[in-house]
Structures are given as structure tokens and as C-alpha cells.
PDB file of N, CA and C in Angstrom:
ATOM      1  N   UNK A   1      -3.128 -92.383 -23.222  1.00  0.00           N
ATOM      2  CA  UNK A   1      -2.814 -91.003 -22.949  1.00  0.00           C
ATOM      3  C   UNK A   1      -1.345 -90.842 -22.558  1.00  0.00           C
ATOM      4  N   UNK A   2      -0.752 -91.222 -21.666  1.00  0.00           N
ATOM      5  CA  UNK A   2       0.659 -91.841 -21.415  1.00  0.00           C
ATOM      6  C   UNK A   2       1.268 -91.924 -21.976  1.00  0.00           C
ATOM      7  N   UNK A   3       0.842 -93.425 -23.125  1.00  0.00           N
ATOM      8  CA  UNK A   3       2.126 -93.590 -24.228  1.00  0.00           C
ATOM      9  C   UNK A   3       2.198 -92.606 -25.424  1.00  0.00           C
ATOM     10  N   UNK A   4       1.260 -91.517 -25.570  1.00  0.00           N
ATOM     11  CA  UNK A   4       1.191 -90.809 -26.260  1.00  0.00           C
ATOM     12  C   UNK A   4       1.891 -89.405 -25.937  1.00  0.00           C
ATOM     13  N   UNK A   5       1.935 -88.864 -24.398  1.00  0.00           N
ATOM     14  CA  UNK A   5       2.842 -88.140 -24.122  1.00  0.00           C
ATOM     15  C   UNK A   5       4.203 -88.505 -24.171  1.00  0.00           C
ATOM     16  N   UNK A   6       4.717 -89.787 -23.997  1.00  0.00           N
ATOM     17  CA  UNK A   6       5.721 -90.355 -23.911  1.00  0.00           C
ATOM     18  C   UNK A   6       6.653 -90.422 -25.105  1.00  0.00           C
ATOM     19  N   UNK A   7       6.317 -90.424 -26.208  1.00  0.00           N
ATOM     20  CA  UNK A   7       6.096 -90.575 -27.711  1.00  0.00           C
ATOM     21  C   UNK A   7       6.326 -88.640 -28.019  1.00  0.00           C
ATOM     22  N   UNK A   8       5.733 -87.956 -27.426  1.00  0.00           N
ATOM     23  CA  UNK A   8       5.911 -86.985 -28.011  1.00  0.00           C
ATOM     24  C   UNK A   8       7.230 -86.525 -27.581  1.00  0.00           C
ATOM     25  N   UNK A   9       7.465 -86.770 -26.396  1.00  0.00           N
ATOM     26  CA  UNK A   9       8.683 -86.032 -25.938  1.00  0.00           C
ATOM     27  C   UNK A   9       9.756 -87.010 -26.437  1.00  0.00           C
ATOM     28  N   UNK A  10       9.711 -88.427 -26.641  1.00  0.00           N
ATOM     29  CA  UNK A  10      10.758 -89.174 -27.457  1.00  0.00           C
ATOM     30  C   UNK A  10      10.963 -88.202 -29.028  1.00  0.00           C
ATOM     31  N   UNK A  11       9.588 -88.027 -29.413  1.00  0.00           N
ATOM     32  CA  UNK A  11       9.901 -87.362 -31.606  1.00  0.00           C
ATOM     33  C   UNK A  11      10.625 -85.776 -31.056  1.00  0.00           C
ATOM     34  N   UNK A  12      10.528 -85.183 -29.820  1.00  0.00           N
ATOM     35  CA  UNK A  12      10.834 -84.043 -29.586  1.00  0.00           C
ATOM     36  C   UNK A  12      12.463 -83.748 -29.723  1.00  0.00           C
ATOM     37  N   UNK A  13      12.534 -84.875 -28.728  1.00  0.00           N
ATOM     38  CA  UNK A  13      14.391 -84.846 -28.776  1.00  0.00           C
ATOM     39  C   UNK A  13      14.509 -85.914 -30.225  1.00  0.00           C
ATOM     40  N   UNK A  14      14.584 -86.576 -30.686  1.00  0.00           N
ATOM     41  CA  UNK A  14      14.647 -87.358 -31.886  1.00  0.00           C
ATOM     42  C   UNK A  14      14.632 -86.142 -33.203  1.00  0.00           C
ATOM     43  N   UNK A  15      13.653 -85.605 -33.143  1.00  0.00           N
ATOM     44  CA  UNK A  15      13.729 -85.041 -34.180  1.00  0.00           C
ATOM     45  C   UNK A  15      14.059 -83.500 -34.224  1.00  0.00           C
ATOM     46  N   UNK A  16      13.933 -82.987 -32.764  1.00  0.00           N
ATOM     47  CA  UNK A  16      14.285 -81.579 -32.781  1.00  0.00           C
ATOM     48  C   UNK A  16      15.562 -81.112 -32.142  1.00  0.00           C
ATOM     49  N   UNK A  17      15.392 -81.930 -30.879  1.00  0.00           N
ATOM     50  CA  UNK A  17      16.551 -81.679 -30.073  1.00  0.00           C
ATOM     51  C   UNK A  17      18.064 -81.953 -30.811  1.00  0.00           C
ATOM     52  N   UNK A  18      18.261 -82.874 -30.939  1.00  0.00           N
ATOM     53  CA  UNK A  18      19.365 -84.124 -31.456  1.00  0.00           C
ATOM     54  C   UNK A  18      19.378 -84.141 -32.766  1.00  0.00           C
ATOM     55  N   UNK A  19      18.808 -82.654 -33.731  1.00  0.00           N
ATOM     56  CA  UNK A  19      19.015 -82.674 -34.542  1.00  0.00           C
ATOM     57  C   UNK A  19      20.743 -82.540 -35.699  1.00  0.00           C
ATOM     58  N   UNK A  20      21.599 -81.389 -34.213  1.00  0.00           N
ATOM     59  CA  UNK A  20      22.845 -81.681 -35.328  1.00  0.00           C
ATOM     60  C   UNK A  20      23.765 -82.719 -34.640  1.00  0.00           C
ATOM     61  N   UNK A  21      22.857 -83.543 -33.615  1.00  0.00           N
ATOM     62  CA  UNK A  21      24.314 -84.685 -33.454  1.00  0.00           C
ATOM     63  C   UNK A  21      23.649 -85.143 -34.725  1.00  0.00           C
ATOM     64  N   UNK A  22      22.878 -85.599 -35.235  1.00  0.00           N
ATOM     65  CA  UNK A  22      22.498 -86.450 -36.936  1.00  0.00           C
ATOM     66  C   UNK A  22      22.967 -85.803 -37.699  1.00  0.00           C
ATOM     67  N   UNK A  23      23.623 -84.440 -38.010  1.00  0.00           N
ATOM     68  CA  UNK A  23      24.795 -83.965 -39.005  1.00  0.00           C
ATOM     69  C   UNK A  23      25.824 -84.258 -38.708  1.00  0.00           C
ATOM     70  N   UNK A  24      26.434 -84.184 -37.536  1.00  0.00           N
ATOM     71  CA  UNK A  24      27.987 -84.781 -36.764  1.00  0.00           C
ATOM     72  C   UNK A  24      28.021 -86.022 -37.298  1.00  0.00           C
ATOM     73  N   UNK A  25      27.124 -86.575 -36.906  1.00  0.00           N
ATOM     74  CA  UNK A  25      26.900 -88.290 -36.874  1.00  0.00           C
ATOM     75  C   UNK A  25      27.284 -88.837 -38.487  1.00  0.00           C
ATOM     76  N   UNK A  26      26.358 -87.875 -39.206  1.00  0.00           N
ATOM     77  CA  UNK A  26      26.363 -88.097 -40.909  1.00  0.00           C
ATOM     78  C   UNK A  26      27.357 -87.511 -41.774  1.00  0.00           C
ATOM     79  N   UNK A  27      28.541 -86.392 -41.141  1.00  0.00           N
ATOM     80  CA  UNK A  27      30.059 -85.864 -41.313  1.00  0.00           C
ATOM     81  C   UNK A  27      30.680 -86.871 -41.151  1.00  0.00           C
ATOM     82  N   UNK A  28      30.422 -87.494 -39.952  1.00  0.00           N
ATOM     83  CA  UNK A  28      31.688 -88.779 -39.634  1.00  0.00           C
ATOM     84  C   UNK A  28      31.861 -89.257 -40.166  1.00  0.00           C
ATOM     85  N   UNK A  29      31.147 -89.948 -41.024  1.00  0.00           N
ATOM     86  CA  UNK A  29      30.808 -91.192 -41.918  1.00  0.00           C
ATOM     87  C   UNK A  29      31.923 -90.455 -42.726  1.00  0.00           C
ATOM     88  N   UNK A  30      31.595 -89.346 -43.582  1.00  0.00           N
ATOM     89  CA  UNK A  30      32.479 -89.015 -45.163  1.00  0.00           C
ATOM     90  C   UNK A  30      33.552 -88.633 -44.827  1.00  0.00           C
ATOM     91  N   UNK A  31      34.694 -89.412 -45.279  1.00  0.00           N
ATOM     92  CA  UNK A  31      36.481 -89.080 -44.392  1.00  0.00           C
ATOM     93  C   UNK A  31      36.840 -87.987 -45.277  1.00  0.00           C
ATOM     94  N   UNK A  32      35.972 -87.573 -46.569  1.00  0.00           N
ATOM     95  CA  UNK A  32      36.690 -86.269 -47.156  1.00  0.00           C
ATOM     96  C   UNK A  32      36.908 -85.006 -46.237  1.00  0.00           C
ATOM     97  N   UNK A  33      35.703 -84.497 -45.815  1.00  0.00           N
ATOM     98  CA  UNK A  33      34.828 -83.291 -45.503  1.00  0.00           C
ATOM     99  C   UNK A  33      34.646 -83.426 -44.030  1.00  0.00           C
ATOM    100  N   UNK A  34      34.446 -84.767 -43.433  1.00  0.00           N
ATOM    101  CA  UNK A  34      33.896 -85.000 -42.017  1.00  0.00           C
ATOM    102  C   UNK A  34      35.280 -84.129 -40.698  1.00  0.00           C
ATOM    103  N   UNK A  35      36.247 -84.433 -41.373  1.00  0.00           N
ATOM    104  CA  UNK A  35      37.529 -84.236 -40.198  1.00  0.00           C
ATOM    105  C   UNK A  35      37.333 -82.421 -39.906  1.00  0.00           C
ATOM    106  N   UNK A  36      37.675 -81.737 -41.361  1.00  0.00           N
ATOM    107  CA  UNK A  36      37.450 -80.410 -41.673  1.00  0.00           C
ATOM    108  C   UNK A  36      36.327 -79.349 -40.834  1.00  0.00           C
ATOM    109  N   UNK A  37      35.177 -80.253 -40.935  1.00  0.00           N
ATOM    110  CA  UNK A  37      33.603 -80.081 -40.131  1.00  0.00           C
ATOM    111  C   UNK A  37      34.005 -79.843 -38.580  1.00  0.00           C
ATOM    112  N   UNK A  38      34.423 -81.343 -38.133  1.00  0.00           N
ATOM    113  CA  UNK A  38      34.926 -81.027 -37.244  1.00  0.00           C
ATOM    114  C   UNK A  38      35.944 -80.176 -36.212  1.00  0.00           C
ATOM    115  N   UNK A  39      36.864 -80.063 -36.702  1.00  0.00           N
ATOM    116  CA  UNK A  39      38.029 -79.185 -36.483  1.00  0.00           C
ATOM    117  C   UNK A  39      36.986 -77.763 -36.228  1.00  0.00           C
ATOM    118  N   UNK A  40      36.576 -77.176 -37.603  1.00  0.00           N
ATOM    119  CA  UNK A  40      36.076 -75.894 -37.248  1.00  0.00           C
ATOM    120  C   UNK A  40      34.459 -76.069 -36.482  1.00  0.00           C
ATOM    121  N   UNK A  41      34.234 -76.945 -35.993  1.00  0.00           N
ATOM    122  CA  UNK A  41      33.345 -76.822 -34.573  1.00  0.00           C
ATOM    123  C   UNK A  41      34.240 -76.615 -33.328  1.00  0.00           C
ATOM    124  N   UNK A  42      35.352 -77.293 -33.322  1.00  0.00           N
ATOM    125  CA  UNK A  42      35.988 -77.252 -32.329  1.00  0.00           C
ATOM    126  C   UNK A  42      37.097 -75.778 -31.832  1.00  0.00           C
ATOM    127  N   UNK A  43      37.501 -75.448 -33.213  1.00  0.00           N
ATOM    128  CA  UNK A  43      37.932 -74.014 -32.825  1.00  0.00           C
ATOM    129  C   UNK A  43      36.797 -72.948 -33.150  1.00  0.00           C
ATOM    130  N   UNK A  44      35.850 -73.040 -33.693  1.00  0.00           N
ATOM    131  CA  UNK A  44      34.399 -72.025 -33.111  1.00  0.00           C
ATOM    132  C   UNK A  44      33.891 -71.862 -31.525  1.00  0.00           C
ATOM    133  N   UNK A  45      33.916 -73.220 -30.836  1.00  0.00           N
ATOM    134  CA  UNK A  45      33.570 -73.441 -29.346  1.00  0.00           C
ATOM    135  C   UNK A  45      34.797 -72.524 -28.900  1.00  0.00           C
ATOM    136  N   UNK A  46      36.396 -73.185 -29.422  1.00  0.00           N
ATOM    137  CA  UNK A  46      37.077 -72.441 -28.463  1.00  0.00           C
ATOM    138  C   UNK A  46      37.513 -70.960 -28.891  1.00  0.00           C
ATOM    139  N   UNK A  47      36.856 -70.352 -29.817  1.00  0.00           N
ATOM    140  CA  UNK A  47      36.670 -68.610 -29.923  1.00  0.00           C
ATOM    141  C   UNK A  47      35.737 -67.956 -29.401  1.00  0.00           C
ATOM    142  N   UNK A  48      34.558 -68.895 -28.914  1.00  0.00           N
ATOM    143  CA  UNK A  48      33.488 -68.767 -28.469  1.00  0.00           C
ATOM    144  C   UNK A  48      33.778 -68.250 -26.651  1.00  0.00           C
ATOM    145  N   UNK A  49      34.837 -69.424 -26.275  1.00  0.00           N
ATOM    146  CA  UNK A  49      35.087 -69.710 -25.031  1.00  0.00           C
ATOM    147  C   UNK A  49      36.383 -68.699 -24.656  1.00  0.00           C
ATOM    148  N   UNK A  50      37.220 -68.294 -25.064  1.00  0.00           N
ATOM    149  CA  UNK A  50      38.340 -67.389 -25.050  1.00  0.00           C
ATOM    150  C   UNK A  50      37.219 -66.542 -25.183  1.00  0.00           C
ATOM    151  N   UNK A  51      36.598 -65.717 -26.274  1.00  0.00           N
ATOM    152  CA  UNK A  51      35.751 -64.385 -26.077  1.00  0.00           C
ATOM    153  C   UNK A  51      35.029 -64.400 -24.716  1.00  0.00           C
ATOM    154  N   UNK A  52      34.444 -65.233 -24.290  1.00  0.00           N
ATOM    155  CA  UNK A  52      33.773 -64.980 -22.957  1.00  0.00           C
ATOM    156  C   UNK A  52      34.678 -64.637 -21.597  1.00  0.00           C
ATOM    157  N   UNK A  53      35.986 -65.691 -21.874  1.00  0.00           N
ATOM    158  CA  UNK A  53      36.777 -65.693 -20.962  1.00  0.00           C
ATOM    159  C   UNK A  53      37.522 -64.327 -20.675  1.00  0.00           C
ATOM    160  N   UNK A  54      37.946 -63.564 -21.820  1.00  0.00           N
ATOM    161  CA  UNK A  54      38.225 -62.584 -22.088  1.00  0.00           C
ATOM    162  C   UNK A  54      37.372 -61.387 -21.239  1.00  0.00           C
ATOM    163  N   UNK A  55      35.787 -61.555 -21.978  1.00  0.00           N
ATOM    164  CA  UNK A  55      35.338 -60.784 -21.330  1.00  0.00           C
ATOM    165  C   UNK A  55      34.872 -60.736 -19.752  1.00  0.00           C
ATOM    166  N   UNK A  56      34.904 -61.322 -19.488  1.00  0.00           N
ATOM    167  CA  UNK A  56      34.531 -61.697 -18.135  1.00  0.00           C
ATOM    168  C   UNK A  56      35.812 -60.808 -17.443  1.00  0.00           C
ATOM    169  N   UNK A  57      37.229 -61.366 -17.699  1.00  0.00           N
ATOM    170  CA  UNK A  57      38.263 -61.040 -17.090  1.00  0.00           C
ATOM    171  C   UNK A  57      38.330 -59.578 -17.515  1.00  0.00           C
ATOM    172  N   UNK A  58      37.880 -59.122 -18.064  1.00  0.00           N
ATOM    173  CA  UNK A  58      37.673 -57.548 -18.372  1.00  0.00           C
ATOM    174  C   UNK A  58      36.586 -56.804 -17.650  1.00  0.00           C
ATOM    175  N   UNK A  59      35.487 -56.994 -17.240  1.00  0.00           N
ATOM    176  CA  UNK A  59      34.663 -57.478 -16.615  1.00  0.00           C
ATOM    177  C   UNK A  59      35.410 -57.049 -14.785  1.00  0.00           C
ATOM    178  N   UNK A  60      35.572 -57.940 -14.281  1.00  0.00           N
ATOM    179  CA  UNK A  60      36.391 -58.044 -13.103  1.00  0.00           C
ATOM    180  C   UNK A  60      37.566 -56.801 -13.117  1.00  0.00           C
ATOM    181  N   UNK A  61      38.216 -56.310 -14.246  1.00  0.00           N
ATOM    182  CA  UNK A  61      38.866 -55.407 -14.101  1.00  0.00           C
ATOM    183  C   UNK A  61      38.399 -54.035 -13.484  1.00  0.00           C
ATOM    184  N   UNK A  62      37.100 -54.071 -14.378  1.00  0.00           N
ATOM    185  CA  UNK A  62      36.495 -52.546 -14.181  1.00  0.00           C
ATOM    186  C   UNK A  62      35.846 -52.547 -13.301  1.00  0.00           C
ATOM    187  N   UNK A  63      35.420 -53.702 -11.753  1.00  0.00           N
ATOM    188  CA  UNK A  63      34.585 -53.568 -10.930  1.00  0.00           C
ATOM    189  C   UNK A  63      36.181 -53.449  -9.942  1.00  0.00           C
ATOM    190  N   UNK A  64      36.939 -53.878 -10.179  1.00  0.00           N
ATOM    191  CA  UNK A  64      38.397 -53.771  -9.535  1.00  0.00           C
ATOM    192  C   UNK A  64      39.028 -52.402  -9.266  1.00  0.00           C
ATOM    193  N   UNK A  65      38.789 -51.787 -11.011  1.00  0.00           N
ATOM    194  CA  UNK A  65      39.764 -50.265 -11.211  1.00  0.00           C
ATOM    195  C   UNK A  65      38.395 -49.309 -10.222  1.00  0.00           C
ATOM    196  N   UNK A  66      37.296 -49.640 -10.033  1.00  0.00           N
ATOM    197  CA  UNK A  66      36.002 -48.824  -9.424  1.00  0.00           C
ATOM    198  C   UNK A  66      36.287 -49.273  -8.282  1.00  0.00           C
ATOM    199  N   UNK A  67      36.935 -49.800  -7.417  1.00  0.00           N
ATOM    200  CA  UNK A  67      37.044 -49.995  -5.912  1.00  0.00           C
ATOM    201  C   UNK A  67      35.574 -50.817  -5.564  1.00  0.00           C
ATOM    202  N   UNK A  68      34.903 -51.135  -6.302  1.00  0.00           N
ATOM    203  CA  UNK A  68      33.258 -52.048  -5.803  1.00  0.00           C
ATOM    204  C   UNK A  68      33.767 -53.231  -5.964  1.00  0.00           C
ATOM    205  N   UNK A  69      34.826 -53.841  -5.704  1.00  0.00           N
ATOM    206  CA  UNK A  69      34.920 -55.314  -4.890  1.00  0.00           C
ATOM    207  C   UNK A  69      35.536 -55.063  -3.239  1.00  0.00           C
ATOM    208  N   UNK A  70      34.842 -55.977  -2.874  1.00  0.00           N
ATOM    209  CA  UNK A  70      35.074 -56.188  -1.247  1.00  0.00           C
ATOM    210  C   UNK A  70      36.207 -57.107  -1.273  1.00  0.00           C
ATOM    211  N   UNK A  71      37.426 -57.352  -0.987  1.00  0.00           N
ATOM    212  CA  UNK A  71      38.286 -57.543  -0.859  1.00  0.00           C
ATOM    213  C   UNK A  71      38.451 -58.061   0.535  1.00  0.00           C
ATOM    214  N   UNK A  72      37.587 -58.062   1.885  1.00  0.00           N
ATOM    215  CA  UNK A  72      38.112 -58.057   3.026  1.00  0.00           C
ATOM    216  C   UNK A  72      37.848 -59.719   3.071  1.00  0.00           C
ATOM    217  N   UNK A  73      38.203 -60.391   4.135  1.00  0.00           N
ATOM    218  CA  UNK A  73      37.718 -61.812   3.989  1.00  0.00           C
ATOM    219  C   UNK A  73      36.836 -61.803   4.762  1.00  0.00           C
ATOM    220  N   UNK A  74      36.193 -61.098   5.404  1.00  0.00           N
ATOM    221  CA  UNK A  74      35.071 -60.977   6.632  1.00  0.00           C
ATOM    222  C   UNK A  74      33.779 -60.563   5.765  1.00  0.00           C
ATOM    223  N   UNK A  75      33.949 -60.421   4.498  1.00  0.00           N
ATOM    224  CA  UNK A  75      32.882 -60.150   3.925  1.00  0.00           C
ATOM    225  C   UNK A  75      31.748 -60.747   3.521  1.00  0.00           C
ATOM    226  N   UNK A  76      31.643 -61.975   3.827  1.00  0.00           N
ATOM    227  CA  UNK A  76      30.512 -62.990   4.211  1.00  0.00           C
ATOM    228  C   UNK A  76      30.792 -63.050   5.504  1.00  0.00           C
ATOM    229  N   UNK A  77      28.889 -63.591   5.646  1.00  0.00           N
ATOM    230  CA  UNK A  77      28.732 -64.387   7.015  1.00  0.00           C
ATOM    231  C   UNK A  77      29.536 -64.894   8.009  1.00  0.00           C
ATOM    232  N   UNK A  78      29.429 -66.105   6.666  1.00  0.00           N
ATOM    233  CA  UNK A  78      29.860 -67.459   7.353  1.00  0.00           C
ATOM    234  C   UNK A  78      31.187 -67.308   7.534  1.00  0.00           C
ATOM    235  N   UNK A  79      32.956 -66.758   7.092  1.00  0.00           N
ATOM    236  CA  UNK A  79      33.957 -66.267   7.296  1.00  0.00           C
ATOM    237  C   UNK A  79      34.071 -65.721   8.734  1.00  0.00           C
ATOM    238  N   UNK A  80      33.219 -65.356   9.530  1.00  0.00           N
ATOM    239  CA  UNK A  80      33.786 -64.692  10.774  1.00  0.00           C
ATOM    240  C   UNK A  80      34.248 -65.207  11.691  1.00  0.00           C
TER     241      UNK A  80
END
């Protein structure tokens, strides 16, 4: 019963989880196409990561330009 739960959650990540490190893995290998693959994973993450960053900091503006940040340093607890 054990080695059979054990087994499932091994084929789980094996075959579902960890499915595109086995495309990464199988890009690497071909020096035509593999570098190319890569590159545009890496500037997708970081358009991914600038858009959030972006928004966030936009985000903080408009709780800023609305006066609803507390600003005082006494504004926690533990600060007093």
C-alpha cells in the first residue's frame, strides 16, 4: 500500500510535474535551436517580471495619491 502511494507521487512529478524541465533538458542537447529556446524563456520571465514590477509600483502610487497609506512610524504595535 505504501510503495504504491510512493510510486504514484514519484510518476506524478516524473511525468507531470517535471514535464518542461524534459523539453529544456531535450533543447539543450540541439546547439541549433536549444540557445534561441532559451534566451526567449529568459526574456519572457523578465517581461513577465518588469510587468508585475511595474504594476505593483503603480499600485503603491494610487494608494499614495489617495492619502490611505499610514506613513507615521508608530503605526504598528511593536514600533512604540
Amino acid at each position: 500500500m505504501m510503495k504504491s502511494f510512493f510510486e504514484a507521487i514519484q510518476w506524478i512529478f516524473d511525468e507531470i510535474i517535471f514535464f518542461f524541465h524534459d523539453i529544456f533538458r531535450f533543447t539543450e542537447i540541439e546547439p541549433t535551436w536549444g540557445w534561441w529556446v532559451a534566451n526567449i524563456v529568459n526574456w519572457a520571465l523578465w517581461g513577465i517580471i518588469c510587468y508585475y514590477i511595474w504594476y505593483w509600483i503603480k499600485q503603491l502610487q494610487l494608494h499614495k495619491d489617495n492619502n490611505e497609506e499610514d506613513q507615521d512610524t508608530t503605526a504598528h504595535s511593536f514600533l512604540k
